[in-house]
N, C-alpha and C. Protein backbone atom coordinates (compact mmCIF):
# COMPACT_ATOMS: atom_id res chain seq x y z
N UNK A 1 -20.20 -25.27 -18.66
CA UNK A 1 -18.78 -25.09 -18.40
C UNK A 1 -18.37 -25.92 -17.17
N UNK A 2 -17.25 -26.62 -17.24
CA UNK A 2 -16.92 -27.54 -16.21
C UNK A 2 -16.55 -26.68 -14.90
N UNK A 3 -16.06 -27.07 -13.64
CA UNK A 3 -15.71 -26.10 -12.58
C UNK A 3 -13.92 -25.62 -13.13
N UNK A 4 -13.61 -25.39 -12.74
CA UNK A 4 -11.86 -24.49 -12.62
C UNK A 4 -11.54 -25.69 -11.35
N UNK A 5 -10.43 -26.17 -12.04
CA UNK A 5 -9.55 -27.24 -11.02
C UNK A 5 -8.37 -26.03 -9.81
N UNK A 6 -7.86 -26.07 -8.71
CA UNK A 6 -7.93 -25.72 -7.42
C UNK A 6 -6.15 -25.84 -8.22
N UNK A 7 -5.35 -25.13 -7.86
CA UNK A 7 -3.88 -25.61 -8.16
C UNK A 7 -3.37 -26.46 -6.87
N UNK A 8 -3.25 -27.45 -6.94
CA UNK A 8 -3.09 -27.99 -5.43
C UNK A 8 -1.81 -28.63 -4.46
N UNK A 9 -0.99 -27.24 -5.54
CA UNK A 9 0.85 -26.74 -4.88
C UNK A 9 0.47 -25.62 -4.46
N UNK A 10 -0.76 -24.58 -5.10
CA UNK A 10 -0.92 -23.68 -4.33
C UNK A 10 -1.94 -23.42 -3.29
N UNK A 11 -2.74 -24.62 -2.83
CA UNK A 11 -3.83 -24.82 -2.05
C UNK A 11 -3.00 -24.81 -0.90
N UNK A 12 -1.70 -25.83 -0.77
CA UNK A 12 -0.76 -26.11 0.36
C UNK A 12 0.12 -25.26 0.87
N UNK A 13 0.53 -24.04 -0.08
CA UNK A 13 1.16 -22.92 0.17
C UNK A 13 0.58 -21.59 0.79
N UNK A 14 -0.35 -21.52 0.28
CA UNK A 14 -1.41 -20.29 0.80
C UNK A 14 -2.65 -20.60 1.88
N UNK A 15 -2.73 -19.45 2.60
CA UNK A 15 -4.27 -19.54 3.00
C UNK A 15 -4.63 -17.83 2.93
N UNK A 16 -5.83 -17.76 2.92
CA UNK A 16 -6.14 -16.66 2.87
C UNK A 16 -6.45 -16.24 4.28
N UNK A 17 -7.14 -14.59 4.73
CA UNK A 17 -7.51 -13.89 5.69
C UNK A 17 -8.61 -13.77 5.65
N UNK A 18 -9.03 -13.49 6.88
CA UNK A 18 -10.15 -12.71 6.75
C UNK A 18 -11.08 -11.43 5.84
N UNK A 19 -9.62 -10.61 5.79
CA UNK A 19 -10.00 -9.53 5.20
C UNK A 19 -9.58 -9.73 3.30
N UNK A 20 -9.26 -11.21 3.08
CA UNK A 20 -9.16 -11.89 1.44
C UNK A 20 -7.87 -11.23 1.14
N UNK A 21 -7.00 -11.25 2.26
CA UNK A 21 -5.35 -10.90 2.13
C UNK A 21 -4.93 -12.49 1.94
N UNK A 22 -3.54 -12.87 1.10
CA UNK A 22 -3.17 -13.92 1.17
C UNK A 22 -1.91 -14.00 2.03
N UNK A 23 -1.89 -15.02 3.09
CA UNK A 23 -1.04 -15.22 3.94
C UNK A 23 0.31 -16.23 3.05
N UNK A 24 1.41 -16.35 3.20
CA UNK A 24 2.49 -16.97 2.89
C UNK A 24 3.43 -17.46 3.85
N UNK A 25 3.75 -18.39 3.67
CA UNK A 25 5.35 -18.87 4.79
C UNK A 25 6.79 -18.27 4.47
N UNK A 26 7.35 -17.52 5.18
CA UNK A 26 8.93 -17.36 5.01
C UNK A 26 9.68 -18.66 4.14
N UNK A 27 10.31 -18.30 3.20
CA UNK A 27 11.53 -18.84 2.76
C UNK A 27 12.70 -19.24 3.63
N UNK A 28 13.57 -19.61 3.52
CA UNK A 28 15.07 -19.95 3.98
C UNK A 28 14.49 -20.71 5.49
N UNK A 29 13.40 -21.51 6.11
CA UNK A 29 13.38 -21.77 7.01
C UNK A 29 13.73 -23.51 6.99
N UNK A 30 14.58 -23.83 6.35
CA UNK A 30 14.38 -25.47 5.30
C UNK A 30 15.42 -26.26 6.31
N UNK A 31 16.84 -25.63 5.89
CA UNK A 31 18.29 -26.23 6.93
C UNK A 31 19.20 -24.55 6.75
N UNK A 32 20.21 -25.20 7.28
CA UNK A 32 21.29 -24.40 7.68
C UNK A 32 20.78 -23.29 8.89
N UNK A 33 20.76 -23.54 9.88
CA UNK A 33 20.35 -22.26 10.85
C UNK A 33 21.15 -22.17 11.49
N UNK A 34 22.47 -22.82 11.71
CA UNK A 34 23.64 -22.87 12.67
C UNK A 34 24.17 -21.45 11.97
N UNK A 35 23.69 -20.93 10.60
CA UNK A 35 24.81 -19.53 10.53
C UNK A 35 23.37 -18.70 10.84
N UNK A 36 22.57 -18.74 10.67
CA UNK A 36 21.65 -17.89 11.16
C UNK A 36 21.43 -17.23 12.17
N UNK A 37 21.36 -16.14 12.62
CA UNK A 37 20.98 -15.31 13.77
C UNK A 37 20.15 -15.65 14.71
N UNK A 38 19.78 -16.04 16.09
CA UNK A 38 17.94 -16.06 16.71
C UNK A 38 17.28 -15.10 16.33
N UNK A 39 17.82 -14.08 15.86
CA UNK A 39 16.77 -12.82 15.51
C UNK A 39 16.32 -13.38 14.37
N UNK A 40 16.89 -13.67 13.74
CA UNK A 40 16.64 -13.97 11.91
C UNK A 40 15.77 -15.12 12.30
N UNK A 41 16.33 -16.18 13.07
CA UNK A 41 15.32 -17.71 12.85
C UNK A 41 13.92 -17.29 13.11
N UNK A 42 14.04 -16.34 14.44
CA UNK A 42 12.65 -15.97 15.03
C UNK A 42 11.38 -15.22 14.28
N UNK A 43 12.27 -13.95 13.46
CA UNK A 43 11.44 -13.43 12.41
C UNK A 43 10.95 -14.30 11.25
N UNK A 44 11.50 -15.34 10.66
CA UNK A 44 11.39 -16.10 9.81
C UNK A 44 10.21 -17.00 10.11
N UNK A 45 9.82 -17.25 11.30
CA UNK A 45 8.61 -18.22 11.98
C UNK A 45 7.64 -17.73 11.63
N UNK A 46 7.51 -16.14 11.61
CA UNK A 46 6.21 -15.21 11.04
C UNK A 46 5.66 -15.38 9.61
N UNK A 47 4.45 -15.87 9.62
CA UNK A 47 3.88 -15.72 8.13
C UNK A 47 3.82 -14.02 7.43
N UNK A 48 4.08 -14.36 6.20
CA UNK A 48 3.63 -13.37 5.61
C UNK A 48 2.49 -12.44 4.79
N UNK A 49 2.48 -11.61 4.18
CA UNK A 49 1.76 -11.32 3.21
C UNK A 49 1.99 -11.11 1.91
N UNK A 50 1.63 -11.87 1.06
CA UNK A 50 1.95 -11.92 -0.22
C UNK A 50 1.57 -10.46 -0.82
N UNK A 51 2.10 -10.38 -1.69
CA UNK A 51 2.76 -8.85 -2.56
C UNK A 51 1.39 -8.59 -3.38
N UNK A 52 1.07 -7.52 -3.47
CA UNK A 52 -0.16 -7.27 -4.08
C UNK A 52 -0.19 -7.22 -5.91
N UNK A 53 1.61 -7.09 -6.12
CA UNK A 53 1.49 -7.19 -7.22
C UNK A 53 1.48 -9.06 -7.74
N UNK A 54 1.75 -9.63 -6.77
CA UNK A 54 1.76 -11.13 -7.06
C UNK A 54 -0.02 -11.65 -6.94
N UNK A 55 -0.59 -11.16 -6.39
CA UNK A 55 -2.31 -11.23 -5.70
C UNK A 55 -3.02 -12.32 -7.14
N UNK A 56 -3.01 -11.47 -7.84
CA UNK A 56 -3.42 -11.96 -9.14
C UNK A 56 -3.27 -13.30 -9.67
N UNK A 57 -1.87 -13.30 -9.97
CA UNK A 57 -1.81 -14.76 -10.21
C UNK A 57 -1.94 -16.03 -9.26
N UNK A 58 -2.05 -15.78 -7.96
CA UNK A 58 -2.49 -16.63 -6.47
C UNK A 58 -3.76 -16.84 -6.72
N UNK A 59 -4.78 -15.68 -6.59
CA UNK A 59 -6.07 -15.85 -6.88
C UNK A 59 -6.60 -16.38 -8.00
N UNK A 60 -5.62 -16.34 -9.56
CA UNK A 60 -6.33 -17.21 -10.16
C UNK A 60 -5.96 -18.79 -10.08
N UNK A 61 -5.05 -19.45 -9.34
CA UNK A 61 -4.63 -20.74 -8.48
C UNK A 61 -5.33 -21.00 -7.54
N UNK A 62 -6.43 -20.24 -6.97
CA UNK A 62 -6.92 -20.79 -5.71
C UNK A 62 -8.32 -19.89 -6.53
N UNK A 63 -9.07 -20.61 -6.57
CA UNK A 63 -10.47 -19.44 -7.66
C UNK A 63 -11.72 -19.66 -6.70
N UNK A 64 -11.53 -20.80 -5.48
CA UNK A 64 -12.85 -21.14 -4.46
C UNK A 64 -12.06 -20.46 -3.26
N UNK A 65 -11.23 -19.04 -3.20
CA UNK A 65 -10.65 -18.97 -1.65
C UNK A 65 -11.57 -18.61 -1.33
């Protein structure tokens, strides 16, 4: 059986944790921040954690995390 190719839109989007949690980047951080809040820009800098019901289909896009 050949290896499983790496999805490699989702190699650049994700990284994983330590504990094999997948980390994510905030949305809406692209343009327009002149209507945006500093509270909002600031929270938005924070990575996230991807949704456990999403887990599944990440992990089978990334199959060497």
């Amino acid at each position: 059986m050949p290896k499983i190719k790496t999805h490699k839109g989702a190699k650049k989007r994700f990284k994983f944790t330590g504990s094999g949690k997948i980390k994510r980047k905030s949305p809406y951080t692209g343009h327009l921040f002149s209507s945006k809040t500093a509270k909002r820009k600031r929270n938005l800098r924070k990575s996230k954690i991807v949704h456990n019901t999403d887990e599944n289909r990440i992990k089978r896009l990334l199959p060497y995390g």
